[in-house]
Protein backbone atom coordinates (compact mmCIF):
# COMPACT_ATOMS: atom_id res chain seq x y z
CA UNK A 1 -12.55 12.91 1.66
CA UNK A 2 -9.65 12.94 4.31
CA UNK A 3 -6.77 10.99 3.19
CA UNK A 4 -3.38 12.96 5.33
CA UNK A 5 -3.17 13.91 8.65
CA UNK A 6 -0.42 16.47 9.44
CA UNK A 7 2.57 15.97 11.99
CA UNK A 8 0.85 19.11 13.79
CA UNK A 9 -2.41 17.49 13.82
CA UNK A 10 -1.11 14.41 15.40
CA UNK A 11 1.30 15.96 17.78
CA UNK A 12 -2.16 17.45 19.32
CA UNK A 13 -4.07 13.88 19.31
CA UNK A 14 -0.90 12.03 20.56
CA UNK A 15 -2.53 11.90 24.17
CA UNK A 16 -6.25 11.17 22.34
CA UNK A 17 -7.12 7.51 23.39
CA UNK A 18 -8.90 7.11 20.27
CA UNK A 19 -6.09 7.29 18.76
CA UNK A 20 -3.48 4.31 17.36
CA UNK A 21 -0.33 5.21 15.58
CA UNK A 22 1.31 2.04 12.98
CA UNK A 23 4.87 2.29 11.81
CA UNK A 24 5.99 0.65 8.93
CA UNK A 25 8.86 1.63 7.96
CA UNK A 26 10.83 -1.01 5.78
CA UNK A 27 13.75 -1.73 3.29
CA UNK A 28 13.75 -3.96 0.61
CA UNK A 29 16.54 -6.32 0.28
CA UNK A 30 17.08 -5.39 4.32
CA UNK A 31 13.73 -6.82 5.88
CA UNK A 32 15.58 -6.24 9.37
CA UNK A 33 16.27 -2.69 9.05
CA UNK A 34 12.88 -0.63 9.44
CA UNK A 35 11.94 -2.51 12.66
CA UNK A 36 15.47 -1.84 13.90
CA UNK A 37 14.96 1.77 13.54
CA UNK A 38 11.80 1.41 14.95
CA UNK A 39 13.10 0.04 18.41
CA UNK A 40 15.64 3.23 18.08
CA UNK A 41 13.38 5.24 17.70
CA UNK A 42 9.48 5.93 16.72
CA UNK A 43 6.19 8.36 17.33
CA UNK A 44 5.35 8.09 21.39
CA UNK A 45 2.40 5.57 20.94
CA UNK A 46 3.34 3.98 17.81
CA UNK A 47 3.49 0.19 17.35
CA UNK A 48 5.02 -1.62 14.64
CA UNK A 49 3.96 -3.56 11.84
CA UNK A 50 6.58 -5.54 9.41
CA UNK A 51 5.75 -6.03 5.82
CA UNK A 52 6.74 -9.54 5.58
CA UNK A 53 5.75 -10.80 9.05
CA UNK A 54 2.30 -8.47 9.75
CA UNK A 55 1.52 -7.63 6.00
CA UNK A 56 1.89 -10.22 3.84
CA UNK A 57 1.22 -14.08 4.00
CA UNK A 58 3.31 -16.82 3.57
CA UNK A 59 5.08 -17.08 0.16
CA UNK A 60 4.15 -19.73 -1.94
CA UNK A 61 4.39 -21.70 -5.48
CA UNK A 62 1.58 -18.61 -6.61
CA UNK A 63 0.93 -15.42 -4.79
CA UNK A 64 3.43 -13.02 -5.58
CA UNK A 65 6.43 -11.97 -3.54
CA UNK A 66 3.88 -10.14 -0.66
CA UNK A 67 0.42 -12.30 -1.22
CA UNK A 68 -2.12 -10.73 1.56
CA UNK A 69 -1.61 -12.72 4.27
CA UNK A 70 -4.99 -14.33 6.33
CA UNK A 71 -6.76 -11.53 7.62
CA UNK A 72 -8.43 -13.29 10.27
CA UNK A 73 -4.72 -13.88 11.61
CA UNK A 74 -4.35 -10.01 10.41
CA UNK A 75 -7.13 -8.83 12.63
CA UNK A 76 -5.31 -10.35 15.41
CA UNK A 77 -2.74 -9.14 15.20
CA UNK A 78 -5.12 -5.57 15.21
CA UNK A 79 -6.21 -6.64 18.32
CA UNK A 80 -3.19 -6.98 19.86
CA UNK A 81 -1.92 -3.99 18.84
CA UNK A 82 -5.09 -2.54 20.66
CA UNK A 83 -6.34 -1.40 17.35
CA UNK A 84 -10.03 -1.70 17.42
CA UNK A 85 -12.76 -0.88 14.40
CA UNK A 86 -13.16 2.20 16.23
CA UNK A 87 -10.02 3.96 16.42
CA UNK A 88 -8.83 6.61 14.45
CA UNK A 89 -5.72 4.72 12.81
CA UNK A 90 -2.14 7.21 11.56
CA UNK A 91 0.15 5.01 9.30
CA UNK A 92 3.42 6.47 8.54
CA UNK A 93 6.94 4.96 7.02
CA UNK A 94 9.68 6.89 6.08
CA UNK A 95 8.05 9.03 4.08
CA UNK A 96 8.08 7.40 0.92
CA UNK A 97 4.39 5.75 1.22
CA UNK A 98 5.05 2.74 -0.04
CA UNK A 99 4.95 0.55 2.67
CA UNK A 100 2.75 2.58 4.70
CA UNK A 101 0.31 3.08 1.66
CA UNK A 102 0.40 -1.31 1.62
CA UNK A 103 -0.95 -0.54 5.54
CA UNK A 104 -3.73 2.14 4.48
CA UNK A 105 -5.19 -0.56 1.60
CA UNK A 106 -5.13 -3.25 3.63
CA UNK A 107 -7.39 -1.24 6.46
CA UNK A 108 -9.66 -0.19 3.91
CA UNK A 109 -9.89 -3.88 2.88
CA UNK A 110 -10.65 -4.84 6.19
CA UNK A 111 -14.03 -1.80 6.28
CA UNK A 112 -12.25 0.19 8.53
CA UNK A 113 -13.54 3.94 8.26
CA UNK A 114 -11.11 5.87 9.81
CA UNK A 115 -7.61 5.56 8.28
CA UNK A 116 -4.83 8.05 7.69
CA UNK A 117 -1.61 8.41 6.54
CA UNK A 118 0.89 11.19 8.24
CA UNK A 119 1.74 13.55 5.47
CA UNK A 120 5.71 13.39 5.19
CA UNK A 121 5.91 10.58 7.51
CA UNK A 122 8.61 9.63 10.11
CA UNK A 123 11.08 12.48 8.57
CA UNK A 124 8.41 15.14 8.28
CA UNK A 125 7.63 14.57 12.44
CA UNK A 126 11.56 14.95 13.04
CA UNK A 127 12.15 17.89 11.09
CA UNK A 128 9.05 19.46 12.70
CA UNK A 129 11.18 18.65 16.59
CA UNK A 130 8.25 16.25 17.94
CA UNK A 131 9.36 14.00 20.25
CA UNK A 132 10.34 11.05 19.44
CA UNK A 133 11.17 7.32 21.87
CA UNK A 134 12.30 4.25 22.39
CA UNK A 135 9.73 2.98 24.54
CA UNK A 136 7.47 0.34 22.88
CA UNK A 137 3.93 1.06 24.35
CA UNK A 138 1.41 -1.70 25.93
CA UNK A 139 -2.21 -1.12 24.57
CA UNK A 140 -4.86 -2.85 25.53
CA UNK A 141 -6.25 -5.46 23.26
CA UNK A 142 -9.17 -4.48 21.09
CA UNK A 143 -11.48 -7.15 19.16
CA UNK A 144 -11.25 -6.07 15.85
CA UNK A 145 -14.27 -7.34 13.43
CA UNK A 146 -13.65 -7.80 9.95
CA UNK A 147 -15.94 -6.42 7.24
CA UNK A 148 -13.43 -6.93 3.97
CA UNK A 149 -14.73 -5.26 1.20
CA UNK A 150 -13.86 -7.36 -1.71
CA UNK A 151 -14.30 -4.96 -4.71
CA UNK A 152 -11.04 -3.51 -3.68
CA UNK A 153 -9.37 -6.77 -4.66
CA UNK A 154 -8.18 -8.16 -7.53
CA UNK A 155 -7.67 -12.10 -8.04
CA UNK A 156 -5.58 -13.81 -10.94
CA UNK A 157 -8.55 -15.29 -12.54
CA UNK A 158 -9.85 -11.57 -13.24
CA UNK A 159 -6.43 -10.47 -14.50
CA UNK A 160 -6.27 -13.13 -16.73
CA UNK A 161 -9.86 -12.97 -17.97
CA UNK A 162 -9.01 -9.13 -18.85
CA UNK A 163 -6.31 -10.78 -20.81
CA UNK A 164 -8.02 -12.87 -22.64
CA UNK A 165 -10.72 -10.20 -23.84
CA UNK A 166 -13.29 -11.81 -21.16
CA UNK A 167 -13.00 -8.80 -18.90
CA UNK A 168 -12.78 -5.24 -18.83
CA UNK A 169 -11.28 -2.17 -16.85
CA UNK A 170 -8.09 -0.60 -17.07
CA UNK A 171 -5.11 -2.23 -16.00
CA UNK A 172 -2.32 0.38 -14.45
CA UNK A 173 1.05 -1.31 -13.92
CA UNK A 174 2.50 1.00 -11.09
CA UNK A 175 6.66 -0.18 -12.00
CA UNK A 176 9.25 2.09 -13.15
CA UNK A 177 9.13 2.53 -16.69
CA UNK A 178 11.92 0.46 -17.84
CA UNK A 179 10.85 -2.37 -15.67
CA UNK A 180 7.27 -2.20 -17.82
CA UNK A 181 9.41 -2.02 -20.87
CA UNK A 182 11.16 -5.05 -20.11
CA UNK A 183 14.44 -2.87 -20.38
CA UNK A 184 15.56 -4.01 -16.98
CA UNK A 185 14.39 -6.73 -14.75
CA UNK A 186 16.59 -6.88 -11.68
CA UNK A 187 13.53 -8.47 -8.85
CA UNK A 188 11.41 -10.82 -10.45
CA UNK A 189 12.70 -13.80 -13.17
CA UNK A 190 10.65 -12.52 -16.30
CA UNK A 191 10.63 -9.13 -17.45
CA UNK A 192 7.95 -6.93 -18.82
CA UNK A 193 4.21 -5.93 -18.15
CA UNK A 194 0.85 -7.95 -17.69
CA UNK A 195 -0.80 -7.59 -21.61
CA UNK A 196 -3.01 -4.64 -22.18
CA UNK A 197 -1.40 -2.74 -19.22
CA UNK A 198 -0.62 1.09 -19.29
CA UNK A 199 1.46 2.43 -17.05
CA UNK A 200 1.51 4.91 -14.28
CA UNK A 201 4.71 5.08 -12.34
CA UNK A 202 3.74 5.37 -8.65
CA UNK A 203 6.52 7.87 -7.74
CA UNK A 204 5.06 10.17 -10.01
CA UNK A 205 2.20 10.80 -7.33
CA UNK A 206 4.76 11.90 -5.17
CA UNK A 207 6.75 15.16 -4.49
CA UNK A 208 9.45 16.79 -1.99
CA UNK A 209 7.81 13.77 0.33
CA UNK A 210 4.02 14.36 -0.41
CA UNK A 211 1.80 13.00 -2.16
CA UNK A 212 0.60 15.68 -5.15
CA UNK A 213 -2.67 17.40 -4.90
CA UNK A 214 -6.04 15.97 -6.27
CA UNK A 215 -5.66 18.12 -9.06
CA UNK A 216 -2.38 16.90 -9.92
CA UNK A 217 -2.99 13.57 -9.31
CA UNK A 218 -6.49 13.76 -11.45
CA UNK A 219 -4.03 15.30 -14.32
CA UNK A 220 -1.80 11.91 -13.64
CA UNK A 221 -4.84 9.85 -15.22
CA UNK A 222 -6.61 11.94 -17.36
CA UNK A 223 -6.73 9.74 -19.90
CA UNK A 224 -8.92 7.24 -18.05
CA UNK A 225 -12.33 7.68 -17.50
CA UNK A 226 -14.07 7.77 -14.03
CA UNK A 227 -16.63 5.77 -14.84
CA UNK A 228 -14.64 2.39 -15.99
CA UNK A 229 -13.41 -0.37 -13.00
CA UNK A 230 -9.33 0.31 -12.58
CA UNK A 231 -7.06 -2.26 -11.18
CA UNK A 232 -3.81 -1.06 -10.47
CA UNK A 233 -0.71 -3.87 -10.04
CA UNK A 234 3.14 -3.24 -9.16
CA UNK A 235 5.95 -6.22 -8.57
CA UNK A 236 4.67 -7.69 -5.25
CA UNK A 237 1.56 -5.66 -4.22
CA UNK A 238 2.99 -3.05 -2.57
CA UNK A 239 3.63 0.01 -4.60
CA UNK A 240 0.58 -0.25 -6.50
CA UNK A 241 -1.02 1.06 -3.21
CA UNK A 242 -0.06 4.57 -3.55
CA UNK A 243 -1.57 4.68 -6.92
CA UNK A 244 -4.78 3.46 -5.54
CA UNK A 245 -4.46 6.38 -3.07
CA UNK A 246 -4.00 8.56 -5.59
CA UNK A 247 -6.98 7.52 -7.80
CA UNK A 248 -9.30 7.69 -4.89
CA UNK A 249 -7.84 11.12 -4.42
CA UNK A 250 -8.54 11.81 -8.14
CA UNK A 251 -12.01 10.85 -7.36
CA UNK A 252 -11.83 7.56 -9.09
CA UNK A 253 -14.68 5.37 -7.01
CA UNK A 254 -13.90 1.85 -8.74
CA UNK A 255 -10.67 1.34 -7.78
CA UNK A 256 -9.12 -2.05 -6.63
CA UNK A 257 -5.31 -3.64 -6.21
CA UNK A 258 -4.06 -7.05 -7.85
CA UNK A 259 -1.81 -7.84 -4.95
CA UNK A 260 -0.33 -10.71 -6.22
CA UNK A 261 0.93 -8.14 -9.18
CA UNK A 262 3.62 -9.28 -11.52
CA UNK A 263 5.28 -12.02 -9.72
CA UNK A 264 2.11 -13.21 -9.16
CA UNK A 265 0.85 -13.70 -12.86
CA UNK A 266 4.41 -14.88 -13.95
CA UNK A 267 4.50 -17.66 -11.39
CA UNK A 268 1.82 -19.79 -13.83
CA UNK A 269 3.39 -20.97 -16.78
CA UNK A 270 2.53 -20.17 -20.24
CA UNK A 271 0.91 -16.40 -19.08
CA UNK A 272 1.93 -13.92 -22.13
CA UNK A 273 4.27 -10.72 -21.44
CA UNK A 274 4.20 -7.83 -23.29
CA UNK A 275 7.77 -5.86 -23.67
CA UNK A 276 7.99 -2.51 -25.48
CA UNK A 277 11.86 -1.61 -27.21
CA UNK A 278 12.47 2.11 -27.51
């Protein structure tokens, strides 16, 4: 299975009508900044989509930091971005996946096929000299029909069945290690991991602005077995998306996201947190 296109690859399809480019470049704790660059700059073709505004929902008492927003308003905005269930879709950010990765989940929750993201991302293209613009392009709309495939999503009740014993998989907390420690807590108001949690630091996937073979990434999670259901969960929902990547690379098949995560499952009172002293 296809996962990457290269910057050559797409320099070639740039003038392919089946083709539709996303940018989603972001910074956290600077929610103005990506789409800023964006306007500077950006693949000829590319239109943007904002984590906050495009890719997540409206925050609330429960949710997370990022909940999924409505995807019928989400397939709108699709449409209007002239994405249709047909095209060939290239996600990029700045090359380090995560918000791009969010992008490539969320399409695959949708049931759309043909999803990519560009290897390296916006910094691989420009230190490959492809062009680059300013202009913001004007596609034509595209109806874009939903076909979400729920086993790729994770609610709270599940996570806190697994929790209490009533349910089982493996539960991959995608954080830094010192944030699933507890050691260090400096985004969301409790610190530590979700009970019965390993974890399996995202950026570990990830080298010199790739993500690491199937080999390597199979190596990552040797220690879990193909067969059982994983759910992988970050902070907000948004870097445990290159983990699920990188277990479908692996070959993992049941593979889904808890994107509420951790701010999520601390936002109802009483939920147990496990911290680990070294």
């Amino acid at each position: 299975m296809k996962f990457f296109m290269e910057t050559k690859e797409l320099f070639d399809k740039l003038n392919d009508p089946g083709i539709r480019i996303a940018d989603c470049r972001f910074t956290l704790g600077n929610p103005d900044q990506g789409e800023s660059a964006y306007k500077l700059g950006h693949i000829p073709g590319s239109v943007y989509f904002h984590l906050e505004r495009d890719l997540s929902g409206e925050v609330k008492e429960h949710g997370g930091r990022h909940p999924l927003p409505d995807m019928k308003l989400f397939a709108e905005k699709l449409k209007k971005a002239g994405i249709g269930n047909e095209e060939t879709l290239v996600v990029y950010d700045d090359g380090d996946y995560a918000f791009a990765s969010r992008f490539y989940w969320m399409m695959k929750y949708a049931g759309h096929e043909n999803v990519y993201l560009l290897s390296g991302g916006y910094q691989a293209w420009v230190q490959a000299g492809y062009p680059i613009t300013s202009v913001i392009p004007k596609n034509e709309d595209k109806e874009y029909a939903l076909d979400l495939k729920e086993d790729l999503l994770t609610d709270y009740i599940t996570i806190k069945q697994f929790t209490e014993n009533k349910a089982e998989f493996v539960l991959i907390d995608s954080r830094e290690e010192k944030r699933y420690l507890g050691i260090e807590e400096k985004i969301d108001k409790a610190a530590g991991h979700i009970p019965g949690a390993i974890n399996k630091v995202w950026m570990d996937g990830i080298a010199n602005g790739r993500f690491k073979s199937a080999e390597e990434q199979l190596a990552r999670f040797s220690d879990i077995d193909k067969d059982q259901k994983v759910v992988v969960y970050c902070g907000s929902g948004v870097t445990a998306a290159p983990n699920y990547l990188a277990l479908k690379m692996a070959g993992y098949e049941n593979v889904s996201v808890y994107i509420g995560s951790f701010s999520d499952y601390i936002s109802y009172e009483g939920n147990s947190i496990e911290t680990v002293r070294k």
